[in-house]
N, C-alpha and C. Protein backbone atom coordinates (compact mmCIF):
# COMPACT_ATOMS: atom_id res chain seq x y z
N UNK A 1 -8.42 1.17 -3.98
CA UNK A 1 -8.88 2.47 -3.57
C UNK A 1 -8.71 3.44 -4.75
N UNK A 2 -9.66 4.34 -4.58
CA UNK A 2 -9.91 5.18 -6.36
C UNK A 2 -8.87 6.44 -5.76
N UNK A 3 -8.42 7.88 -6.48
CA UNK A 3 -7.85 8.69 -6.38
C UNK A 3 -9.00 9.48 -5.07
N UNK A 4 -10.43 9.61 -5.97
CA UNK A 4 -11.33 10.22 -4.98
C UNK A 4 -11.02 9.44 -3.56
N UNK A 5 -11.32 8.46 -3.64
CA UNK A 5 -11.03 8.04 -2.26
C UNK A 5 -10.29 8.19 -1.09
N UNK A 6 -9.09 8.03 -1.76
CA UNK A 6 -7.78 8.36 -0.63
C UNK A 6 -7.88 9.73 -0.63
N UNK A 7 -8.35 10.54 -1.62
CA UNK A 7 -8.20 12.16 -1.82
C UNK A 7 -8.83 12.48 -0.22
N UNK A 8 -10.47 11.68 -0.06
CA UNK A 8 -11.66 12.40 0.16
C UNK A 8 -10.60 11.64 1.92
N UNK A 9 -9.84 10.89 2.55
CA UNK A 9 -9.27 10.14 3.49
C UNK A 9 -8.45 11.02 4.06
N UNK A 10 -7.85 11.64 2.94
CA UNK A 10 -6.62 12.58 3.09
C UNK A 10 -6.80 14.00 3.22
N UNK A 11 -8.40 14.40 3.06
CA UNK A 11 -8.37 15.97 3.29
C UNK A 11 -8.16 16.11 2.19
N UNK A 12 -7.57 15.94 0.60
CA UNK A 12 -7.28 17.02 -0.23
C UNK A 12 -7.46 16.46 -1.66
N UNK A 13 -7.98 17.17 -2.57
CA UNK A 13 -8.34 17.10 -3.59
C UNK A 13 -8.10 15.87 -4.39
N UNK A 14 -8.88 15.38 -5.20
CA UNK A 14 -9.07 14.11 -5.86
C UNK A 14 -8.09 14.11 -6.63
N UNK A 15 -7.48 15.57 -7.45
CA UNK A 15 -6.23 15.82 -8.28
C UNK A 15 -5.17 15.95 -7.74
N UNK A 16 -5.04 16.21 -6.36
CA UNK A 16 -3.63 15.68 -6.25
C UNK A 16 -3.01 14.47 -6.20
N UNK A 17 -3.63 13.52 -5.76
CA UNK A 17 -3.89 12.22 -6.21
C UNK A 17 -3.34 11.78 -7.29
N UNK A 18 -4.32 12.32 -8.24
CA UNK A 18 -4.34 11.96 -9.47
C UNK A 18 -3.22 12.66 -10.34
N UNK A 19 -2.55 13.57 -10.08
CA UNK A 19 -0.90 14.58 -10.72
C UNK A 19 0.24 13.57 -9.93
N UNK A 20 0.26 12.89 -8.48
CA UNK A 20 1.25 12.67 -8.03
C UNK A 20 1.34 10.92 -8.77
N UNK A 21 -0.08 10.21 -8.81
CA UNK A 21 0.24 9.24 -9.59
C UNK A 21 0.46 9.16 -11.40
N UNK A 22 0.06 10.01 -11.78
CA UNK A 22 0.66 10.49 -13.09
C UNK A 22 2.05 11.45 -13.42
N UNK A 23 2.96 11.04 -12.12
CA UNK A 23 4.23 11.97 -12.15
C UNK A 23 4.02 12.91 -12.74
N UNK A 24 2.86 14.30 -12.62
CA UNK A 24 2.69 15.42 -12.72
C UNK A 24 3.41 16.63 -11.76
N UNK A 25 3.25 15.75 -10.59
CA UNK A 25 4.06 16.66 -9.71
C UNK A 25 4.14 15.71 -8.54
N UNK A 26 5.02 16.33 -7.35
CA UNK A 26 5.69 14.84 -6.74
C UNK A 26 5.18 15.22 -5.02
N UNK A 27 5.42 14.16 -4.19
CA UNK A 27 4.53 14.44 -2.79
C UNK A 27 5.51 15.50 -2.25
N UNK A 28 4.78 16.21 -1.58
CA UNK A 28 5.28 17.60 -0.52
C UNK A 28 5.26 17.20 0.81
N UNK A 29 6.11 17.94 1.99
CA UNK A 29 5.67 17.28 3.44
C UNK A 29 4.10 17.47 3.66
N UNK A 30 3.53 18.08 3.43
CA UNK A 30 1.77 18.38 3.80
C UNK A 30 1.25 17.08 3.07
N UNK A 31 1.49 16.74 2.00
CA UNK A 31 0.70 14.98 1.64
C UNK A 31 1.36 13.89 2.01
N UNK A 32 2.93 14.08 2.31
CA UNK A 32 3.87 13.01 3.20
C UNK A 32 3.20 13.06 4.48
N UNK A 33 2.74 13.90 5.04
CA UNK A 33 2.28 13.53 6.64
C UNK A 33 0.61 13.46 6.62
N UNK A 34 0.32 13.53 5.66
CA UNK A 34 -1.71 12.98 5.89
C UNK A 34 -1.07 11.72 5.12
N UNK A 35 -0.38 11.17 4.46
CA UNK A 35 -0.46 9.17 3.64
C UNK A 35 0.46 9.07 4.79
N UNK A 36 1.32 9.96 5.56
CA UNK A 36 1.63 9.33 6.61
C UNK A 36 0.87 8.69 7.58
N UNK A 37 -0.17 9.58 8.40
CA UNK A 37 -1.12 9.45 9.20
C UNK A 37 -1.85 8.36 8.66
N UNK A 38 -2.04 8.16 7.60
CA UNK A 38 -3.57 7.69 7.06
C UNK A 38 -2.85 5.99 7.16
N UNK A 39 -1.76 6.21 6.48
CA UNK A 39 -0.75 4.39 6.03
C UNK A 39 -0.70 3.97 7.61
N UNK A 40 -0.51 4.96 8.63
CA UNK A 40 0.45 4.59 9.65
C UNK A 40 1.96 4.22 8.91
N UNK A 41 2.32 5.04 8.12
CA UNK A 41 3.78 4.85 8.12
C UNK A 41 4.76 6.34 8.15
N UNK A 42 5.58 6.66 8.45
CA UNK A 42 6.47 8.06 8.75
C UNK A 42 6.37 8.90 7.49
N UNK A 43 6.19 10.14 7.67
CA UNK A 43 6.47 10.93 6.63
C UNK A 43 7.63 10.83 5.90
N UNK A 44 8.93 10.79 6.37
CA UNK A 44 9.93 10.48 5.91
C UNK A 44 10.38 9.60 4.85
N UNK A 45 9.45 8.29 4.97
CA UNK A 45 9.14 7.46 4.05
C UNK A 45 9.25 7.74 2.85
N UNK A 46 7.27 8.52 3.13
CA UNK A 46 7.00 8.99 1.88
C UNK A 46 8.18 10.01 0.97
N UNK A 47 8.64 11.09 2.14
CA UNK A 47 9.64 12.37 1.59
C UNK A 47 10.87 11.47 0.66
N UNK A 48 11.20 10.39 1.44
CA UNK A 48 12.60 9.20 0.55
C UNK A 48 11.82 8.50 -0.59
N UNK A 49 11.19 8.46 -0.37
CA UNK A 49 10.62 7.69 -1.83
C UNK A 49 10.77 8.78 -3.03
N UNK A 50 10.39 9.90 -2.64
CA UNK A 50 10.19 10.96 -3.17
C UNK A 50 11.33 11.70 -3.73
N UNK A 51 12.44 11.45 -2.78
CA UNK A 51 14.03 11.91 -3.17
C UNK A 51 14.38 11.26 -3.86
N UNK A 52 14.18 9.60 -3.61
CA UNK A 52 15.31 8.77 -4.70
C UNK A 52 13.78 8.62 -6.31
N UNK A 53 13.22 8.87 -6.17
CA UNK A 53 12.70 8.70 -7.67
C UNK A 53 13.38 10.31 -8.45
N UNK A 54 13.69 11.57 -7.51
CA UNK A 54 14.00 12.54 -8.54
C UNK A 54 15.60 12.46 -8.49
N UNK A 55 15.83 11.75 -8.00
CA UNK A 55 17.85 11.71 -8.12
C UNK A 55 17.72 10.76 -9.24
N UNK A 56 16.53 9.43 -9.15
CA UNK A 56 17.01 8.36 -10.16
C UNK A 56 16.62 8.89 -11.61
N UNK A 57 15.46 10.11 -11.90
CA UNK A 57 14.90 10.64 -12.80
C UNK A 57 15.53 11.50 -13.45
N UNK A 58 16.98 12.80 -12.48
CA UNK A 58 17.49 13.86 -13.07
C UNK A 58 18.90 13.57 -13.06
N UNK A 59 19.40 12.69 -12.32
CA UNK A 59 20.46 12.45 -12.81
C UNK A 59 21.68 11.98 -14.33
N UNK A 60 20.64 11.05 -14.69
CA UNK A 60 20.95 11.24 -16.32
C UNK A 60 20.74 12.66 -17.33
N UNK A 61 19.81 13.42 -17.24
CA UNK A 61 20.26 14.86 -17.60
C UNK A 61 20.95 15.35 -17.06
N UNK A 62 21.28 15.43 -15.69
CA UNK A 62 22.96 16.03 -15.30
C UNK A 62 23.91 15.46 -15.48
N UNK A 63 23.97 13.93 -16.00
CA UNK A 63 25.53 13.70 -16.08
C UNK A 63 26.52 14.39 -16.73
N UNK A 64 26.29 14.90 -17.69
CA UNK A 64 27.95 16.05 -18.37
C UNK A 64 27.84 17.19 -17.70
N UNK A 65 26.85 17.60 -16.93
CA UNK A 65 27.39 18.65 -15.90
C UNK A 65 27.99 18.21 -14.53
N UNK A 66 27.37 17.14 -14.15
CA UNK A 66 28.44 16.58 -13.01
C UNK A 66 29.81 16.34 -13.65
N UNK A 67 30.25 15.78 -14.64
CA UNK A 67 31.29 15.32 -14.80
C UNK A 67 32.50 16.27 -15.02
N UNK A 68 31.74 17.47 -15.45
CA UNK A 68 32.60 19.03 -15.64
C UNK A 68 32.70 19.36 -14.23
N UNK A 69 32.14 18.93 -13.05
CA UNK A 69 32.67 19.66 -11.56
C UNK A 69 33.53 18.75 -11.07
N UNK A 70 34.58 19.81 -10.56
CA UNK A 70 35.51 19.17 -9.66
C UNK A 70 35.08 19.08 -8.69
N UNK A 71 35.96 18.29 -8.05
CA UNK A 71 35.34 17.40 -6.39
C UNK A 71 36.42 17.90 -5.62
N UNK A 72 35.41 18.28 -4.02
CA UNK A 72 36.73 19.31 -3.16
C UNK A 72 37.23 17.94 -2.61
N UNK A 73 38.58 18.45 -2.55
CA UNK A 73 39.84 17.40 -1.56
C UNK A 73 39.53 17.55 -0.18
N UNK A 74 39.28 17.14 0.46
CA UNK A 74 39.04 17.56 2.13
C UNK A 74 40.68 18.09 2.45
N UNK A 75 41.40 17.31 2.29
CA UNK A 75 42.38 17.90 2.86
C UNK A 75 43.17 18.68 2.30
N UNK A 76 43.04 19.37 0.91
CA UNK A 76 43.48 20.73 0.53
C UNK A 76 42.60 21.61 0.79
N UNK A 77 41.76 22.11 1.38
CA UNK A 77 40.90 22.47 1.54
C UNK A 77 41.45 23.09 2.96
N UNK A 78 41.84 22.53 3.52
CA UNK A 78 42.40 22.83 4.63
C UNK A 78 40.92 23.06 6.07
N UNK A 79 41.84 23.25 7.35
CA UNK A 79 40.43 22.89 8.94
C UNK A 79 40.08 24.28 8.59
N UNK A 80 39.22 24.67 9.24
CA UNK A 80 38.44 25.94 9.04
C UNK A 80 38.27 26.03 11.08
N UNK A 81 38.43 27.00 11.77
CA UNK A 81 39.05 26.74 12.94
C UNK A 81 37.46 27.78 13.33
N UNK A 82 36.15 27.16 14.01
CA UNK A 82 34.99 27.90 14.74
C UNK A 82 35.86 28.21 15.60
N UNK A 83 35.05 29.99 15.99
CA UNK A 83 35.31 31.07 16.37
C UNK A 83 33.51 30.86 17.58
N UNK A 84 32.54 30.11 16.85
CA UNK A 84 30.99 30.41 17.01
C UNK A 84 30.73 29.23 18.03
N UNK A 85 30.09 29.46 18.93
CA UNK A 85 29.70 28.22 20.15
C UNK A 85 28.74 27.38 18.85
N UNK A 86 28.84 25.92 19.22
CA UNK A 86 28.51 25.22 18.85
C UNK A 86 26.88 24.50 19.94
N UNK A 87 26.20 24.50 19.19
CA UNK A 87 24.79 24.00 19.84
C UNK A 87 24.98 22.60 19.11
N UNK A 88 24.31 21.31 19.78
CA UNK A 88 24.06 20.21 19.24
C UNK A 88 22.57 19.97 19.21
N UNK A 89 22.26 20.00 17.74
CA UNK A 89 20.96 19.85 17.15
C UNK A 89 20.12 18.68 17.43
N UNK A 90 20.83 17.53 17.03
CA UNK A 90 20.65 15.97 17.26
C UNK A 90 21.82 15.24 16.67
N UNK A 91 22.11 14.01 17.49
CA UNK A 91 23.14 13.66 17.26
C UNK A 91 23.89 13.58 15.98
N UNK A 92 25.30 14.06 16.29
CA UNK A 92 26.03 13.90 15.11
C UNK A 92 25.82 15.65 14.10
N UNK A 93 24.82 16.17 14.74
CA UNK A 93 24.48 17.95 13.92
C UNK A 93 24.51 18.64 14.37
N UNK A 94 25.51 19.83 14.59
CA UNK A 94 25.36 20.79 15.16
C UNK A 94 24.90 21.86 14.47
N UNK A 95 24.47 22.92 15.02
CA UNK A 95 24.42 24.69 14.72
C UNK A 95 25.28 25.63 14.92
N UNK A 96 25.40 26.39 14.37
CA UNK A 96 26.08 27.71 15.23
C UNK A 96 25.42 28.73 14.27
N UNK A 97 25.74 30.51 14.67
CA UNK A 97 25.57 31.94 13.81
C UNK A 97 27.03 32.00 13.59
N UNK A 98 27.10 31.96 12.25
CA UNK A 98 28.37 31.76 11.37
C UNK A 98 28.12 33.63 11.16
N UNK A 99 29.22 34.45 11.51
CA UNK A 99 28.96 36.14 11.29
C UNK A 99 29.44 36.31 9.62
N UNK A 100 30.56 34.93 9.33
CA UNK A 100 31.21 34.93 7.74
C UNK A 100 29.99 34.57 6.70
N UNK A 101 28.99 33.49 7.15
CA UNK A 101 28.04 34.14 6.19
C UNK A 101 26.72 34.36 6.50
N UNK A 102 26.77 35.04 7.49
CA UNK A 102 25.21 36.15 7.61
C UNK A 102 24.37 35.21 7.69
N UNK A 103 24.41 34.10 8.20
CA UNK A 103 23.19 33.17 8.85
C UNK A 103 23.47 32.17 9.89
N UNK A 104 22.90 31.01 9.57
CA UNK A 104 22.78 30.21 10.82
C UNK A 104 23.84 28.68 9.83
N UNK A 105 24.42 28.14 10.78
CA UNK A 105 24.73 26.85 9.78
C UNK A 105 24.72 25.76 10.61
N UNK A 106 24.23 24.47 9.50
CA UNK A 106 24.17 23.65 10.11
C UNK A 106 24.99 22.53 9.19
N UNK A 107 25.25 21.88 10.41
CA UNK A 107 26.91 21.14 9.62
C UNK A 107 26.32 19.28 10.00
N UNK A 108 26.85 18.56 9.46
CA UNK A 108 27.29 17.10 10.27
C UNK A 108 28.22 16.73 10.07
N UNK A 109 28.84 15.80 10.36
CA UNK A 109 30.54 15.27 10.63
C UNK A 109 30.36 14.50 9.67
N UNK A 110 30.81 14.10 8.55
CA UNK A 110 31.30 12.94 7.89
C UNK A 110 32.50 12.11 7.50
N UNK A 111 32.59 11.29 7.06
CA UNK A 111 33.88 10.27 7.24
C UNK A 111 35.14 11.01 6.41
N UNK A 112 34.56 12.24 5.29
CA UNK A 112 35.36 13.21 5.23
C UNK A 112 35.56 14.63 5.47
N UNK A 113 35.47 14.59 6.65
CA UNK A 113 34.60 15.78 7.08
C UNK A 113 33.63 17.07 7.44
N UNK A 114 33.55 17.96 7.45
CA UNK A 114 32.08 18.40 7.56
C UNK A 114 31.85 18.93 6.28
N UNK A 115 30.36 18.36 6.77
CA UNK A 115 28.92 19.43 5.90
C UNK A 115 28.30 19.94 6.14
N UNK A 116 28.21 20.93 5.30
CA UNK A 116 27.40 22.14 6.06
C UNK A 116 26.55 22.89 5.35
N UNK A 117 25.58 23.36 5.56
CA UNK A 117 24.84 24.36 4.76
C UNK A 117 24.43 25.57 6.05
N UNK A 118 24.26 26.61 4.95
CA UNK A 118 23.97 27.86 5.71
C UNK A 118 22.25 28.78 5.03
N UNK A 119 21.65 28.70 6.35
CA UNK A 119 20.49 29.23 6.10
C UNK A 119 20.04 30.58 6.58
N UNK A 120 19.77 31.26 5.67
CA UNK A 120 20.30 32.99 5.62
C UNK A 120 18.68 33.30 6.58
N UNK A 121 19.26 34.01 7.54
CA UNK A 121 17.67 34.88 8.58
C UNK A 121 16.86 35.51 7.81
């Protein structure tokens, strides 16, 4: 199948095609879910394929900056004690409105305990 092809399959330009197979620029959810639709295979797929080629690509230019960060101790770090009702997102993720930092956070449990990111309103 030519670039035009799958382009003209996919709704979108013959060059995006042609930038994402010339690692010009890399798939977005909007072309993860039309090669989703189109493959019959999950967007997600495509989005992981997509993660581990730029972790396997930028990681060697970050190595002496990773190696200059310290790594948090979970347990010096000490429990952090919610005050905020907890909603369950999907298993294993919850939400809450964190008022300490002015947004919404969303956490999961891990084998060293939580993670979390906070996404500002």
């Amino acid at each position: 199948m030519t670039a035009y092809g799958l382009g003209k399959n996919l709704k979108v330009p013959r060059t995006r095609i042609e930038r994402i197979v010339s690692k010009t620029i890399g798939i977005t959810p909007d072309t993860a879910l039309r090669l989703a639709k189109f493959f019959r295979i999950t967007p997600e797929f495509w989005l992981s394929m997509q993660a581990d080629y730029e972790l396997k690509t930028q990681a060697p230019a970050l190595q002496a900056i990773l190696s200059d960060i310290a790594e948090l101790d979970a347990a010096q770090a000490g429990p952090r004690h919610w005050s905020h009702p907890l909603t369950t997102v999907r298993a294993g993720f919850h939400a809450w409105n964190d008022p300490d930092c002015a947004g919404n956070v969303l956490a999961a449990r891990s084998s060293s305990g939580w993670i979390s990111t906070t996404r500002k309103p």
